[in-house]
Protein backbone atom coordinates (compact mmCIF):
# COMPACT_ATOMS: atom_id res chain seq x y z
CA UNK A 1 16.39 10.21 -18.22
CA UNK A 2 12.92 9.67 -18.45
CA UNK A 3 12.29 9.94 -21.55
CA UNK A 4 15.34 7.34 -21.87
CA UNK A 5 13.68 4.84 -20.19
CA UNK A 6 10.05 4.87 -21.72
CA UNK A 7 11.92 4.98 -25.28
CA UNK A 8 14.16 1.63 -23.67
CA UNK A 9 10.84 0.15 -22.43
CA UNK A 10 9.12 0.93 -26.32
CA UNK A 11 11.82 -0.91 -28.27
CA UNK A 12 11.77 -3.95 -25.34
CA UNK A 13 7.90 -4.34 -26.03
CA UNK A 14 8.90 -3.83 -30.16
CA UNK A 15 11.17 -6.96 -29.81
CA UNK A 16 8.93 -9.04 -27.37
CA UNK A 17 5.77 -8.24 -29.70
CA UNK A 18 2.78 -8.90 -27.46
CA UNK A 19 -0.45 -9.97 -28.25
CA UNK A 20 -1.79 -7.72 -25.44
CA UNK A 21 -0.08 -5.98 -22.99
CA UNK A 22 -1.36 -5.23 -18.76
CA UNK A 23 -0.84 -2.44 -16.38
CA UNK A 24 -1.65 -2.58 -13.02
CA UNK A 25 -1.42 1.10 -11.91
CA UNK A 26 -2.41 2.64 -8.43
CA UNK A 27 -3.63 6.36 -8.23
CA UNK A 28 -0.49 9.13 -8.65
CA UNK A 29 1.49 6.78 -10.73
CA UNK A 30 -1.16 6.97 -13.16
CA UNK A 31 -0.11 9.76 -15.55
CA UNK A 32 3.34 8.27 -16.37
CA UNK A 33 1.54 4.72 -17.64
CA UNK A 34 -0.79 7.16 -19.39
CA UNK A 35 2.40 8.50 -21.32
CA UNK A 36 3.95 4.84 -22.00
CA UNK A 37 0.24 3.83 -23.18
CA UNK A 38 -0.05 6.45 -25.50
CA UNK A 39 3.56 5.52 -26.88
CA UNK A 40 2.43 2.17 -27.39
CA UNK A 41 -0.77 3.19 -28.95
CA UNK A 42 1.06 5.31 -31.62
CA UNK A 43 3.97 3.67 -32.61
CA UNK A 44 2.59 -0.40 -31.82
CA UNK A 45 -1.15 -0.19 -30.91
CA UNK A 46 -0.85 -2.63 -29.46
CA UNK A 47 -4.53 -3.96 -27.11
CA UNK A 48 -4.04 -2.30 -23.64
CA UNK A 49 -5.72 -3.63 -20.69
CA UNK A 50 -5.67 -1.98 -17.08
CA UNK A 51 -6.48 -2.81 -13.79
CA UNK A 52 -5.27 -2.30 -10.42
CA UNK A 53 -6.57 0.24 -7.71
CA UNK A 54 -6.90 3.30 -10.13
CA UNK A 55 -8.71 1.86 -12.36
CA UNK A 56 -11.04 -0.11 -10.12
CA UNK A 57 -12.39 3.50 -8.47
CA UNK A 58 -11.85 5.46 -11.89
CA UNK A 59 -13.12 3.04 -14.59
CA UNK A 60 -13.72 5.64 -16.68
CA UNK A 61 -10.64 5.70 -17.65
CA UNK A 62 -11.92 3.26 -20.67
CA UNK A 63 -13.04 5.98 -22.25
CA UNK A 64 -9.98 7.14 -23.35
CA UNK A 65 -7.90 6.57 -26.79
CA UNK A 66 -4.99 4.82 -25.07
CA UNK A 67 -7.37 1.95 -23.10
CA UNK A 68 -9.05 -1.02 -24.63
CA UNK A 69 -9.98 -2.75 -21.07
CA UNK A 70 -10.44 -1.70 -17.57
CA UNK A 71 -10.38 -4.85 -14.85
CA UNK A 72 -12.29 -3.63 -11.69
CA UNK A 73 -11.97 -5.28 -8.43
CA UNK A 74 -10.13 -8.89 -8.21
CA UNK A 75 -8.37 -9.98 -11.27
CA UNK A 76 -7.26 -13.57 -11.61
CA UNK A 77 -10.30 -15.61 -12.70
CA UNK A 78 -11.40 -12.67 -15.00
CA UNK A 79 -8.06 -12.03 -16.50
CA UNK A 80 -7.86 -15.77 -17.02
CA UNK A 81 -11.34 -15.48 -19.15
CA UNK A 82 -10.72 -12.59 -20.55
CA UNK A 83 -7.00 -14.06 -22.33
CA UNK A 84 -8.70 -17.29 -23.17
CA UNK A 85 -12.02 -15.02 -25.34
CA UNK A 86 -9.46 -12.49 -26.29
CA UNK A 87 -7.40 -15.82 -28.16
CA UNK A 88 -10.97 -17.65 -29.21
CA UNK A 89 -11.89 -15.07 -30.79
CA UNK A 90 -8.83 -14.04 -33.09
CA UNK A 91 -6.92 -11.37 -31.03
CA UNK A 92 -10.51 -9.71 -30.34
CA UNK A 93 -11.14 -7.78 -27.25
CA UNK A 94 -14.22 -10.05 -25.92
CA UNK A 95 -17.47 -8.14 -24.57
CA UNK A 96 -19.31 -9.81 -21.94
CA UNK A 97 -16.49 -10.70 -19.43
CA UNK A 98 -17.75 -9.98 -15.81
CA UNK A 99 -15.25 -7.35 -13.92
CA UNK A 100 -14.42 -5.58 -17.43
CA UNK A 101 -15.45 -2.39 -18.90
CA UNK A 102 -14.43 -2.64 -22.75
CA UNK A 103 -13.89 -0.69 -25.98
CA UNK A 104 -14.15 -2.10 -29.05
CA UNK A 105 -14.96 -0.87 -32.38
CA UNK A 106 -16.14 2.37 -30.80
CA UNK A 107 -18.79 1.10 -28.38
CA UNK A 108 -18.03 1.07 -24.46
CA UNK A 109 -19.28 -2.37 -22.93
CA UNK A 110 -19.62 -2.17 -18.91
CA UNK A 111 -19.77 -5.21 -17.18
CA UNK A 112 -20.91 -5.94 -13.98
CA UNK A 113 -18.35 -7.88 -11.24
CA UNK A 114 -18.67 -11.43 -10.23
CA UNK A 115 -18.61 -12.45 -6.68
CA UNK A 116 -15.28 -12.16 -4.67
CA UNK A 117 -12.80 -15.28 -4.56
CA UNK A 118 -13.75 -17.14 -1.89
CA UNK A 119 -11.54 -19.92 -1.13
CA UNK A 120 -8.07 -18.43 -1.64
CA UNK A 121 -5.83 -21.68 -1.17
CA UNK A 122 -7.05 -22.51 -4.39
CA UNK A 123 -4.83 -19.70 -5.82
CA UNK A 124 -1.31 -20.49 -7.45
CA UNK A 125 1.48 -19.01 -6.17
CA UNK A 126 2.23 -15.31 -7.52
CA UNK A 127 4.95 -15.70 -10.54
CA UNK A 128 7.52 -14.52 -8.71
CA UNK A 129 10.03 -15.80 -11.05
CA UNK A 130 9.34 -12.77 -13.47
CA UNK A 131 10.11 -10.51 -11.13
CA UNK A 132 13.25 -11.90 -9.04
CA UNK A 133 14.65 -13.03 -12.30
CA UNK A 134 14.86 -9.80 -13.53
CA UNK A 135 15.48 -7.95 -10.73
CA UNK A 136 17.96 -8.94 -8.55
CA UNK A 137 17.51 -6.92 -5.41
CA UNK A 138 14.41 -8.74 -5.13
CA UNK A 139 15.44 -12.97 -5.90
CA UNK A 140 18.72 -11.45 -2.96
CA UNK A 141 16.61 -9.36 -0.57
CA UNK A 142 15.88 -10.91 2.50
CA UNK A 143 11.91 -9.82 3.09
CA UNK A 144 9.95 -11.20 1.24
CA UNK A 145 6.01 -10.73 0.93
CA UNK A 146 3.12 -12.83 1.70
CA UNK A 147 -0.88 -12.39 1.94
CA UNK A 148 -3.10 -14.08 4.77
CA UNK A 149 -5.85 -12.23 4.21
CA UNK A 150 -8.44 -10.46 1.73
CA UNK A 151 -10.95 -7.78 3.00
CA UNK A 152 -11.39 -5.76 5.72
CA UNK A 153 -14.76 -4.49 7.51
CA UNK A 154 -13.16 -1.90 9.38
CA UNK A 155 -15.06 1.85 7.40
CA UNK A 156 -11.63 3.60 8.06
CA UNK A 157 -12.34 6.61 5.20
CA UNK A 158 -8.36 6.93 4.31
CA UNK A 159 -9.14 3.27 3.33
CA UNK A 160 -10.61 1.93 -0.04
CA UNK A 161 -11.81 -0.99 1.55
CA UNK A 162 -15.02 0.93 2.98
CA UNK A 163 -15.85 1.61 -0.80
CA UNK A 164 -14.67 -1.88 -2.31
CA UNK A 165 -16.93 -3.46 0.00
CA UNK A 166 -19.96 -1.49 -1.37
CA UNK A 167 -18.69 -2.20 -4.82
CA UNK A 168 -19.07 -5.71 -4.30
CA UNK A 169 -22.13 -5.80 -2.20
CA UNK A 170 -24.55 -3.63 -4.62
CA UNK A 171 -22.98 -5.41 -7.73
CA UNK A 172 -22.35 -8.88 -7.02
CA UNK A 173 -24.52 -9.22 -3.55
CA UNK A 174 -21.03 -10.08 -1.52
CA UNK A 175 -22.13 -9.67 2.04
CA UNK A 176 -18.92 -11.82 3.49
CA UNK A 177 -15.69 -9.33 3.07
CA UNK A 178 -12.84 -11.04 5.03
CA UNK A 179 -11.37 -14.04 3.28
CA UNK A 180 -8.35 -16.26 4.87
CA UNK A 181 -6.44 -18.58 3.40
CA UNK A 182 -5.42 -21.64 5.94
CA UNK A 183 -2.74 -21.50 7.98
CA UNK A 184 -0.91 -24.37 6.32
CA UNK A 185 -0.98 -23.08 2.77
CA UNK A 186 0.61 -20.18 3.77
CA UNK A 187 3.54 -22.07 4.96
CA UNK A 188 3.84 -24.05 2.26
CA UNK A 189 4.42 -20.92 0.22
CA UNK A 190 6.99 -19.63 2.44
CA UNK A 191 8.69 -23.10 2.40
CA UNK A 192 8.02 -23.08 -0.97
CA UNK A 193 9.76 -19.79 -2.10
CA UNK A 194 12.76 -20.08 0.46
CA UNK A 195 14.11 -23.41 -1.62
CA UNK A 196 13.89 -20.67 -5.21
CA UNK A 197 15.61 -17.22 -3.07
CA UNK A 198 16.42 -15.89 -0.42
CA UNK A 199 14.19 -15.60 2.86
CA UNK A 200 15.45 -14.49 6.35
CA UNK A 201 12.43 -12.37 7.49
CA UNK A 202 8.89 -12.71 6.08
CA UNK A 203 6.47 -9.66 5.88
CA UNK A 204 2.47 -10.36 6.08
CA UNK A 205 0.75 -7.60 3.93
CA UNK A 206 -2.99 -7.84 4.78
CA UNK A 207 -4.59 -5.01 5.66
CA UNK A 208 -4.99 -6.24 8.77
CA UNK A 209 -3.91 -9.54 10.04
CA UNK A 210 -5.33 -9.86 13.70
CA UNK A 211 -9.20 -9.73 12.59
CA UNK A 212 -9.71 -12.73 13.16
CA UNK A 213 -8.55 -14.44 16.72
CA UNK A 214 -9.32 -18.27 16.40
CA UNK A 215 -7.27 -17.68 12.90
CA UNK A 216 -4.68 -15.85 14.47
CA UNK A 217 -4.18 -18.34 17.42
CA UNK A 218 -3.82 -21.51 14.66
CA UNK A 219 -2.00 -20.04 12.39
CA UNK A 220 0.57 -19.24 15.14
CA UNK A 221 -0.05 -22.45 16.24
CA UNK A 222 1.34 -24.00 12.62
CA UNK A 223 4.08 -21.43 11.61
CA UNK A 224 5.86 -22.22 14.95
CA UNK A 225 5.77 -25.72 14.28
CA UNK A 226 6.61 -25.58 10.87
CA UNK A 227 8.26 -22.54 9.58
CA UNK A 228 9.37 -19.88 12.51
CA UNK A 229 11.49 -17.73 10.29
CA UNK A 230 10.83 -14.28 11.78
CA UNK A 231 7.79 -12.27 10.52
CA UNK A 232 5.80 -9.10 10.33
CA UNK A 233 2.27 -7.88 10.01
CA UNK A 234 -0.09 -5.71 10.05
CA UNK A 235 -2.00 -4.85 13.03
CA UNK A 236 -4.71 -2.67 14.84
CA UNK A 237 -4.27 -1.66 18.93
CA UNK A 238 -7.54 -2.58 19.21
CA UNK A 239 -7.39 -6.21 18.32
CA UNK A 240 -4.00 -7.21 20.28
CA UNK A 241 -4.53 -9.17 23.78
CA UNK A 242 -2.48 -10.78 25.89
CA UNK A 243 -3.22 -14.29 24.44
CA UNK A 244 -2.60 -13.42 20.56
CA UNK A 245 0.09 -10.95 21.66
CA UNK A 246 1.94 -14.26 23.49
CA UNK A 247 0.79 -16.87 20.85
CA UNK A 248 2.71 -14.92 17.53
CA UNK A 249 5.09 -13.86 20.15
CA UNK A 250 6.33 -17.18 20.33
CA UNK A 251 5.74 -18.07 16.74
CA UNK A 252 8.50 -15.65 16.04
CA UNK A 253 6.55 -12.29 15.43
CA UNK A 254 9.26 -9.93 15.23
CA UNK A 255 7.47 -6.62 14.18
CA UNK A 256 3.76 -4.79 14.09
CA UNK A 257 2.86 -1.98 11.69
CA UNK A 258 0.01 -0.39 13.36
CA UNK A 259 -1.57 2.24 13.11
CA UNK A 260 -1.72 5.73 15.24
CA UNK A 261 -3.24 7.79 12.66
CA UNK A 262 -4.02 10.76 14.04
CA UNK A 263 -3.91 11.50 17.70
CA UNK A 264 -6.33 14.21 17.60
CA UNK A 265 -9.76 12.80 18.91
CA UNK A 266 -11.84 14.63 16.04
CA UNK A 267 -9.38 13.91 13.03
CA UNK A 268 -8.89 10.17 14.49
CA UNK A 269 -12.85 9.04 15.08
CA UNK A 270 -15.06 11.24 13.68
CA UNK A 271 -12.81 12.35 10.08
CA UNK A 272 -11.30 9.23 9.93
CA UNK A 273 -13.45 6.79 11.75
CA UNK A 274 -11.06 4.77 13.79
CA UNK A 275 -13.07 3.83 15.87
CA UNK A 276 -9.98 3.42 18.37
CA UNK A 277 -8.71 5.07 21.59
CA UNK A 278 -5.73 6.29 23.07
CA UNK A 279 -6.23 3.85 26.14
CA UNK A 280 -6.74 0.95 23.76
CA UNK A 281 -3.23 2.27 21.33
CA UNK A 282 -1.06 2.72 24.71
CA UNK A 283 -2.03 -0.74 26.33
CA UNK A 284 -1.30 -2.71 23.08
CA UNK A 285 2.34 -0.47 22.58
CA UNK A 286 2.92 -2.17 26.30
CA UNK A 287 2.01 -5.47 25.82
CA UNK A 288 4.29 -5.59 22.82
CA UNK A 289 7.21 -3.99 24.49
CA UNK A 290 5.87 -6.93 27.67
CA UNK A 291 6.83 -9.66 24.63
CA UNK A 292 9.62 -8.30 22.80
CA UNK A 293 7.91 -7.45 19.55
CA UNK A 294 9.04 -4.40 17.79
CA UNK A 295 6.81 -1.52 16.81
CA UNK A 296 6.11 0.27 14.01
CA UNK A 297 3.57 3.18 14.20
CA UNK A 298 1.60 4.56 10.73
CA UNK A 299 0.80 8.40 10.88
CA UNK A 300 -1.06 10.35 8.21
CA UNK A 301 -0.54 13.86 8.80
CA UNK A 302 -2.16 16.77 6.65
CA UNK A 303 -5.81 15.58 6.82
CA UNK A 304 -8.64 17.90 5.76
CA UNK A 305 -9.11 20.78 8.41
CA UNK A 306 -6.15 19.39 10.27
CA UNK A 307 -4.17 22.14 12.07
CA UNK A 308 -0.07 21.65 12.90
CA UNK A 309 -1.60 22.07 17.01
CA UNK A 310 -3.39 18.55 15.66
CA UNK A 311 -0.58 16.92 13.91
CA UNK A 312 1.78 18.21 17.09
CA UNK A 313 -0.66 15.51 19.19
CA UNK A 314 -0.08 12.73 16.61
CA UNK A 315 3.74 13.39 17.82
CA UNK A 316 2.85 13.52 21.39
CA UNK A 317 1.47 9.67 21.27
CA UNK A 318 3.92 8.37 19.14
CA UNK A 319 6.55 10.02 21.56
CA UNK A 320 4.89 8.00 24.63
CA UNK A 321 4.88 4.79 22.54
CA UNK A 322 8.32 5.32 21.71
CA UNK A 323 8.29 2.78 18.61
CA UNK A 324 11.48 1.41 16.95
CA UNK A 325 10.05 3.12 13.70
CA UNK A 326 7.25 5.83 13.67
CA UNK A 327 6.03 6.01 10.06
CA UNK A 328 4.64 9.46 8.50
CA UNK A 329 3.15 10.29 5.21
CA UNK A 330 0.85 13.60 4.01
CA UNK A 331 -2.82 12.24 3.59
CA UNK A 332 -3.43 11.79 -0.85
CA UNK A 333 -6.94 11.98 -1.52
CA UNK A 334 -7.35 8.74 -4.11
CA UNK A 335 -10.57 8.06 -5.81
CA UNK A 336 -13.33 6.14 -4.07
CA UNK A 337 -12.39 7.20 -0.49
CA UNK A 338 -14.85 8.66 2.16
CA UNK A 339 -12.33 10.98 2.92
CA UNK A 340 -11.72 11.93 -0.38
CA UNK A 341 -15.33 12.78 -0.49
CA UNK A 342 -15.24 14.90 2.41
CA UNK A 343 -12.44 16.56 1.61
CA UNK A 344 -14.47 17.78 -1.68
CA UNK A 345 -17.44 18.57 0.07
CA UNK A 346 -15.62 20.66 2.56
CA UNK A 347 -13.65 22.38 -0.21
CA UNK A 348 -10.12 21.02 0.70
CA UNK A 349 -9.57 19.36 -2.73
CA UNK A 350 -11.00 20.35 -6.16
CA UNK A 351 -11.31 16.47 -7.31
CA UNK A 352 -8.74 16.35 -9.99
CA UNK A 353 -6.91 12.91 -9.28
CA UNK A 354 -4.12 13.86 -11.78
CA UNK A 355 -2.77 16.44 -10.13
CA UNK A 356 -2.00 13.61 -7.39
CA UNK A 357 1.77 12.19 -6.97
CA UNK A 358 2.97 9.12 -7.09
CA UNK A 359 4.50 9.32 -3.70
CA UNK A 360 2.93 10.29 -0.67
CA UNK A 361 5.57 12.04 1.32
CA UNK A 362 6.65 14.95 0.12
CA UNK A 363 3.55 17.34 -1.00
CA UNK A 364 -0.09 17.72 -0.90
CA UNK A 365 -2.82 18.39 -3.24
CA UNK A 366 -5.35 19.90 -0.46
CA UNK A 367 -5.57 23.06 0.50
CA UNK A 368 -4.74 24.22 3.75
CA UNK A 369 -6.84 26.90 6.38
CA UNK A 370 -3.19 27.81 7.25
CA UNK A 371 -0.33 28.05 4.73
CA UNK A 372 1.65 27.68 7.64
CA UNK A 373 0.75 24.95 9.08
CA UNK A 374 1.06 23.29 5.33
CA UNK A 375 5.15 24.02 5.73
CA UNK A 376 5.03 22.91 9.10
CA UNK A 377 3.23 20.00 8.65
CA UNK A 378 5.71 19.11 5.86
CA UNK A 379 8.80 19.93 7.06
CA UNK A 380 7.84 17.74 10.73
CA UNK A 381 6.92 14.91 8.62
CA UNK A 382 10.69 14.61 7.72
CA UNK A 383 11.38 14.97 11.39
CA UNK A 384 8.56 12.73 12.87
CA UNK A 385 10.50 9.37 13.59
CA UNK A 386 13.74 10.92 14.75
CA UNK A 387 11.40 13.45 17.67
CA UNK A 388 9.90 10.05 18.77
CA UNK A 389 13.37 8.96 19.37
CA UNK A 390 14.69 12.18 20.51
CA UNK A 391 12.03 14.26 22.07
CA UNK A 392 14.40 16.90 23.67
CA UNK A 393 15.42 17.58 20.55
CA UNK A 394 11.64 19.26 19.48
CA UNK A 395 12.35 22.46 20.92
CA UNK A 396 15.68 22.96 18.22
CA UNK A 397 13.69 21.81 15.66
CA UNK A 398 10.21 23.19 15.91
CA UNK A 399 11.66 26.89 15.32
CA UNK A 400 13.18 25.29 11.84
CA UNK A 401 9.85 24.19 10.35
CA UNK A 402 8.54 27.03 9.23
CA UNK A 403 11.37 27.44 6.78
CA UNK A 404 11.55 26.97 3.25
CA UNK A 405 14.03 24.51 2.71
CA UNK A 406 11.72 22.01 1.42
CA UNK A 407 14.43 19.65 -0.60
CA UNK A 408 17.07 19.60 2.00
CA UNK A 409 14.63 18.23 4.79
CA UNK A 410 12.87 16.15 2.36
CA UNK A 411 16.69 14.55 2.23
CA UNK A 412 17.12 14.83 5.50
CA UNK A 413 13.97 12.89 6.29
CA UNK A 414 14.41 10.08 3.94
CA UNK A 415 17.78 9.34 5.66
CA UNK A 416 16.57 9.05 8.46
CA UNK A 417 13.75 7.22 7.96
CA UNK A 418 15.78 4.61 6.14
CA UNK A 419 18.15 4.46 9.06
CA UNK A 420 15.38 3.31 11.36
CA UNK A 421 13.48 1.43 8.61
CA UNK A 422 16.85 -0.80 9.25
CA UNK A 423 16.40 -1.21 12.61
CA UNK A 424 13.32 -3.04 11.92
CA UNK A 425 15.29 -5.60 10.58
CA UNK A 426 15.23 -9.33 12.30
CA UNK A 427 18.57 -10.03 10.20
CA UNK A 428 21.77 -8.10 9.69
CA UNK A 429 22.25 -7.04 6.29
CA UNK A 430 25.17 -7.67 4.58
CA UNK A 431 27.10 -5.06 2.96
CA UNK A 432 26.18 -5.71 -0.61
CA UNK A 433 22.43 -5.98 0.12
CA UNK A 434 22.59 -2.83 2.65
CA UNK A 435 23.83 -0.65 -0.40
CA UNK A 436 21.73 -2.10 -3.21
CA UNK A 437 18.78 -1.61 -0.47
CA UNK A 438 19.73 2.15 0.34
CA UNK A 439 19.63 2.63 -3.67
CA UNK A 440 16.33 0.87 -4.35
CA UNK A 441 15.11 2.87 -1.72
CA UNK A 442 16.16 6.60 -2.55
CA UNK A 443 15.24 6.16 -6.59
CA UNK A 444 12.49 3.82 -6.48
CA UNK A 445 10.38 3.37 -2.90
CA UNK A 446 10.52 6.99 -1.53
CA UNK A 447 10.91 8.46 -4.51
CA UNK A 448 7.72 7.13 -6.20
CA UNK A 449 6.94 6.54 -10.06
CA UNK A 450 9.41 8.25 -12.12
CA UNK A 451 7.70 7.37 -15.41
CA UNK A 452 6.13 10.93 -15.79
């Protein structure tokens, strides 16, 4: 089937005949565009050019036969140089383009990065239209996807943005990291979009969208006044108080991802650096429930050194929170992290990034003090959201986690996290969208790249 579908995606590139051809590719995913470039390369060589997380932490990745370009760090105004050398100079790969590393003729040229974007209303709207055209689930689907926000300060060492921010400081002297766009051009986006497809619920993907309060308190100011179709974002406990908690409340703020973590102390603020405590995650769980807004907890279980006794208190917290959804994936040690560092250094992972998946929820490539705890650890993460729901039921199912039967809870787990993944809903899907949503999720969002 695979192989099926990179030949199908060879002979679609054959007819289209680019001049150049982009992948954006995120750590895991990596090795099956490594197999599609290589197919291009032999039977089209065609120019490739990559970007995207991956590449950004593993430039190096120019030095191999299948890649021409490597984008690090932001994209649009270098892209946009890059095409318009690439067609001044005859179908050339250009040299001197800031944010590229290059090959051509042999010789590797690495360029430095420019400065970040700063003012991001001057952005055009994503081309959505090559997407939802395409792909129906996605023009029909009512969520769709938005960004606020650029940058984070938080040092969080799961978190790339600890590392992009050095990036950018040492090589381009950034010093600023958070950028926002204004409250009204968001909107106009949203309004924008809903007259092309459809949009019943609208999902804020920043890393964090509370950073900032006097933003936070306008924008909700605006988006009740001129859009109020029901939203979500991205939170820290930390950052909610009564007064933004009441001002997106009333905006329509329907649900907050934030994020537990870990609720060991040590594996929370000192492995992770959170910076965050319990009292802080168990008053802002209250004063959501106070308002209405639904909850959505993030938990990364299998951290270096962490134990199943540790991962057994990130179930404890979630199970006093008692969100609508509590989230778990098994920690992936991506290039450029702190953690990923540590995790090196303390002889948890040997540092080869292709051994990593492109899904984050069913394996690790660590290696655990306890083999175990590693099936434990697993097997709960399939349980997770259901015991927040259920508690009672832990002591049936904490005697089952020590046994091998890896693919049926796997199985198991995805059901039922797309069961309460519904719930977080702020519309009732029809029956045509529920089952083309079920299917996108089992073969493409859970399931991960299947390109290898």
């Amino acid at each position: 089937v695979v192989e099926n579908k990179r030949e199908k995606t060879l002979q679609e590139l054959k007819r289209y005949k680019p001049d150049i051809i982009g992948f954006s590719v995120i750590s895991g995913s990596h090795q099956g565009y490594i197999k599609i470039a290589q197919g291009i390369k032999d039977r089209l060589n065609i120019p490739i050019l990559w970007g995207g997380p991956h590449v950004t932490f593993f430039p190096k990745i120019i030095e191999e036969d299948y890649a021409d370009a490597a984008c690090i760090g932001e994209g649009e105004e270098a892209a946009l140089e890059f095409a318009n050398a690439f067609d001044s100079l005859g179908k050339k790969i250009p040299t001197n383009i800031k944010n590229f590393w290059v090959k051509r003729d042999g010789v590797i040229h690495r360029n430095a990065i420019r400065p970040r974007i700063q003012n991001l209303d001057e952005l055009t709207y994503p081309a959505r239209d090559l997407y939802i055209n395409k792909f129906p689930i996605l023009k029909n689907h009512g969520i769709k996807h938005f960004l606020a926000h650029r940058g984070c300060p938080h040092k969080c060492t799961y978190c790339f943005n600890h590392s992009y921010n050095k990036m950018y400081r040492e090589q381009a002297g950034d010093k600023k990291v958070l950028f926002s766009r204004t409250p009204d051009s968001i909107v106009d986006e949203i309004l924008w979009l809903k007259n092309h497809a459809t949009v019943k619920m609208v999902y804020f993907v920043d890393d964090v969208f509370t950073i900032d309060k006097k933003w936070v308190l306008k924008f909700a100011e605006v988006y009740a006044r001129r859009c109020n179709i029901p939203f979500s974002v991205n939170a820290r406990f930390d950052h909610l108080d009564e007064e933004i908690v009441s001002s997106l409340a009333k905006a329509g703020l329907y649900l907050v991802y934030a994020g537990v973590e870990a609720g060991n102390e040590y594996i929370r603020n000192t492995v992770m650096e959170r910076e965050q405590s319990k009292k802080e995650i168990y008053y802002a769980g209250n004063l959501l429930k106070k308002y209405g807004i639904k909850l959505l907890t993030e938990n990364v279980l299998g951290n270096p050194g962490e134990t199943f006794e540790m991962v057994m208190e990130t179930l404890e917290v979630n199970m006093k929170l008692k969100p609508i959804i509590a989230n778990a994936s098994i920690f992936a040690p991506y290039p450029g992290l702190k953690m990923t560092r540590y995790a090196i250094d303390k002889g948890y992972f040997d540092g080869d990034f292709d051994r990593l998946e492109s899904t984050y929820y069913d394996s690790s490539v660590l290696k655990f003090d306890n083999k175990g705890d590693e099936q434990k650890i697993f097997n709960l993460r399939c349980f997770f959201s259901l015991l927040t729901h259920h508690p009672k039921l832990l002591g049936l199912i904490k005697p089952l986690l020590s046994l091998r039967f890896k693919r049926l809870f796997w199985w198991i787990g995805y059901a039922l996290d797309g069961y309460y993944l519904r719930k977080g809903l702020a519309y009732k899907q029809g029956f045509k969208e529920f089952f083309s949503t079920v299917f996108h999720y089992l073969t493409n969002y859970r399931a991960g790249s299947d390109l290898k």
